[in-house]
C-alpha atoms as a PDB file:
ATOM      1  CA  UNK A   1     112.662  37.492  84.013  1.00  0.00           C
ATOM      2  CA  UNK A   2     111.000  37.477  80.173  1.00  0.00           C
ATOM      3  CA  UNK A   3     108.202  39.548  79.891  1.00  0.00           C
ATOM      4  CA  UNK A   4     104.552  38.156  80.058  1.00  0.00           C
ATOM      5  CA  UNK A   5     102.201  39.500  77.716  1.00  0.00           C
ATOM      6  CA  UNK A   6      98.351  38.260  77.944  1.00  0.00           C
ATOM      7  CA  UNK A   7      95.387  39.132  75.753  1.00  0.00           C
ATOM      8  CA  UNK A   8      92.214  39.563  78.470  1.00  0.00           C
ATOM      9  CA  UNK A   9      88.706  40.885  78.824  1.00  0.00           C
ATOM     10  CA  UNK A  10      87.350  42.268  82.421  1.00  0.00           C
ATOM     11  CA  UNK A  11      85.161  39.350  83.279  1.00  0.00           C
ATOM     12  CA  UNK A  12      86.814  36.040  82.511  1.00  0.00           C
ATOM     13  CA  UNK A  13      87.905  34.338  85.760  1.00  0.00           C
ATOM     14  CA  UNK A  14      90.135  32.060  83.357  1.00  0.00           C
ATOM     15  CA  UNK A  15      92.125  35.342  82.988  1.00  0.00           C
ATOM     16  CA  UNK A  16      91.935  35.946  87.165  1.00  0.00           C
ATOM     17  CA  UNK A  17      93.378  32.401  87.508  1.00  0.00           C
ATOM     18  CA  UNK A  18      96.263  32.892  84.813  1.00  0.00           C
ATOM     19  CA  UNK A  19      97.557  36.637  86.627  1.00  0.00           C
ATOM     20  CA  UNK A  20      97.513  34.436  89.918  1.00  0.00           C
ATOM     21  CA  UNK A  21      99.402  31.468  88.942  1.00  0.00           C
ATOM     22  CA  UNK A  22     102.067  34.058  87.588  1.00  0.00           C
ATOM     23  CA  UNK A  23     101.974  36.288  90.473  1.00  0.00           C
ATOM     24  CA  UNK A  24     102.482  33.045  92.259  1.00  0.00           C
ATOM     25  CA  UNK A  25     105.546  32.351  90.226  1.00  0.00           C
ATOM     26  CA  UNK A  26     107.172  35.747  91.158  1.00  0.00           C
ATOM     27  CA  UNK A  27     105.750  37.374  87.651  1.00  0.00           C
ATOM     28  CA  UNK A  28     105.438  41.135  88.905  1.00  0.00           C
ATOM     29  CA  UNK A  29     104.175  43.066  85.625  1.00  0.00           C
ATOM     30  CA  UNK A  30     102.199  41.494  83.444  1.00  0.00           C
ATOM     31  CA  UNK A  31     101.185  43.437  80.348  1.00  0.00           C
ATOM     32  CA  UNK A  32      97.844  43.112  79.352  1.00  0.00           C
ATOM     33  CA  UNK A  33      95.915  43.634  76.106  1.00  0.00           C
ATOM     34  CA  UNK A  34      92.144  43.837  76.677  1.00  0.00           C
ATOM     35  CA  UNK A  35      90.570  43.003  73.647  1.00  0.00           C
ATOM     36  CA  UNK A  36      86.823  43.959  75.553  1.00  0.00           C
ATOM     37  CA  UNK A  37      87.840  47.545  75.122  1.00  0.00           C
ATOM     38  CA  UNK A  38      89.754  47.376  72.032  1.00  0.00           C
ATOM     39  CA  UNK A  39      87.879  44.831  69.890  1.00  0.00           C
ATOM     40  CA  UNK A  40      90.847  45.638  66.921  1.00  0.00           C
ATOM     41  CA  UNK A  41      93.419  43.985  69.649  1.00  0.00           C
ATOM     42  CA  UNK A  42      91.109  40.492  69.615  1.00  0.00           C
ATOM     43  CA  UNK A  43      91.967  40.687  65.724  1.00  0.00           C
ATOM     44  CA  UNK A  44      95.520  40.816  66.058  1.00  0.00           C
ATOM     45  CA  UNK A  45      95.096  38.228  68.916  1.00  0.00           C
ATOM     46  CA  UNK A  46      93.440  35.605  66.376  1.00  0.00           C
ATOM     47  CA  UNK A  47      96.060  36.491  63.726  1.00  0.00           C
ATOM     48  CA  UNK A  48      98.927  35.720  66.111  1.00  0.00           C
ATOM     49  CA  UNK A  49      97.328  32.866  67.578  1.00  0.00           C
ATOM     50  CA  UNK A  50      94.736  31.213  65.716  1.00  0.00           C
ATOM     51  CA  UNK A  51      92.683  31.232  68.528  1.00  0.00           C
ATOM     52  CA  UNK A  52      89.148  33.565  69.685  1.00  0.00           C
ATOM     53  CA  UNK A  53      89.449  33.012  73.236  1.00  0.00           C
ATOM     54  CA  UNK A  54      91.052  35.048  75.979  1.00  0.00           C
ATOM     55  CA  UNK A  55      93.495  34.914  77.778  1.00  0.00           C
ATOM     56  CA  UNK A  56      96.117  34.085  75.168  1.00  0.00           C
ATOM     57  CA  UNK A  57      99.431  34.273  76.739  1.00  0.00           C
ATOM     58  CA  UNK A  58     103.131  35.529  75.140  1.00  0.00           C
ATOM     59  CA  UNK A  59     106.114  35.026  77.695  1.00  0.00           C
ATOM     60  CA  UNK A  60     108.926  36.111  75.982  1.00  0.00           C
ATOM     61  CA  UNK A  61     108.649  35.400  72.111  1.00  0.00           C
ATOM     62  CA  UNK A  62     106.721  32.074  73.055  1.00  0.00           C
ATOM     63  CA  UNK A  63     103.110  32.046  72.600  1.00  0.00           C
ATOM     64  CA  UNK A  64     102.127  29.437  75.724  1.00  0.00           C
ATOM     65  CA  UNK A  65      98.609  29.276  75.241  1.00  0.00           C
ATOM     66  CA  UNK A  66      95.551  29.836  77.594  1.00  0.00           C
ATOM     67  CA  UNK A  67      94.996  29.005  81.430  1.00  0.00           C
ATOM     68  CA  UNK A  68      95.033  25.448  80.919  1.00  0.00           C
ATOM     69  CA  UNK A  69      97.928  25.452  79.123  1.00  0.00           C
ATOM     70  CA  UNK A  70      99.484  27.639  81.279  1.00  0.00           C
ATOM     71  CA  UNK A  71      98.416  25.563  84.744  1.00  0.00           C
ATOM     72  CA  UNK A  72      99.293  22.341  82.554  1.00  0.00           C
ATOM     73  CA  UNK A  73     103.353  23.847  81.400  1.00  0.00           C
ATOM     74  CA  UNK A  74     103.490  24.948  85.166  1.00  0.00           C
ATOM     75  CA  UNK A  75     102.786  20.904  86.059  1.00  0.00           C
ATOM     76  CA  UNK A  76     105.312  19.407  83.755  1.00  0.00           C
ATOM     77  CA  UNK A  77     107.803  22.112  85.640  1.00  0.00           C
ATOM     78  CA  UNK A  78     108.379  24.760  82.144  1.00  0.00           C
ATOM     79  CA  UNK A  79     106.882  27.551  83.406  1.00  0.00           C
ATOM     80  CA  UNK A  80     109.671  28.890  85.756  1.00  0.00           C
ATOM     81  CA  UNK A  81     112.682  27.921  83.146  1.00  0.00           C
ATOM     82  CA  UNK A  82     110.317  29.595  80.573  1.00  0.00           C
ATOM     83  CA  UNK A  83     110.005  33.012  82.779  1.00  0.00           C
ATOM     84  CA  UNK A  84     113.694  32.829  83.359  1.00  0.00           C
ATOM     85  CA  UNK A  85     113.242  32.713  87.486  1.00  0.00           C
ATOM     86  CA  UNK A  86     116.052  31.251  89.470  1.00  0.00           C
ATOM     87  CA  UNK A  87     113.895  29.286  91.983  1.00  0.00           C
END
């Protein structure tokens, strides 16, 4: 399975609902930056991404997005080739 990488901060339940729909999808370590207690991480988040807001999610080399384009890849059926699971 490719490794999962996600930018987060303590509090946002769009980050809760991003770990679940990978746990759901057999993810079992994800690792996670959180730029709340290391504000220089947020700046390397917005170089890599272009975007402010958390999460921002790497699987692999692939930068997927945020929740909703996480929930929205896992609807149009990419999300399991993408992790590499044999379901």
């Amino acid at each position: 399975m490719n490794p999962v990488r996600m930018y987060t901060t303590q509090v946002c339940p769009f980050c809760v609902r991003a770990k679940a729909l990978l746990k759901q999808r057999g993810v079992a370590q994800i690792e996670e930056i959180r730029v709340d207690l290391h504000p220089a991480e947020r700046d390397k988040m917005v170089s890599e991404t272009g975007r402010r807001t958390v999460p921002q999610i790497f699987i692999g080399d692939t930068h997927v997005g945020g929740c909703d384009d996480l929930v929205a890849l896992d609807q149009r059926g990419g999300l399991l080739p993408l992790l590499g699971a044999t379901a």
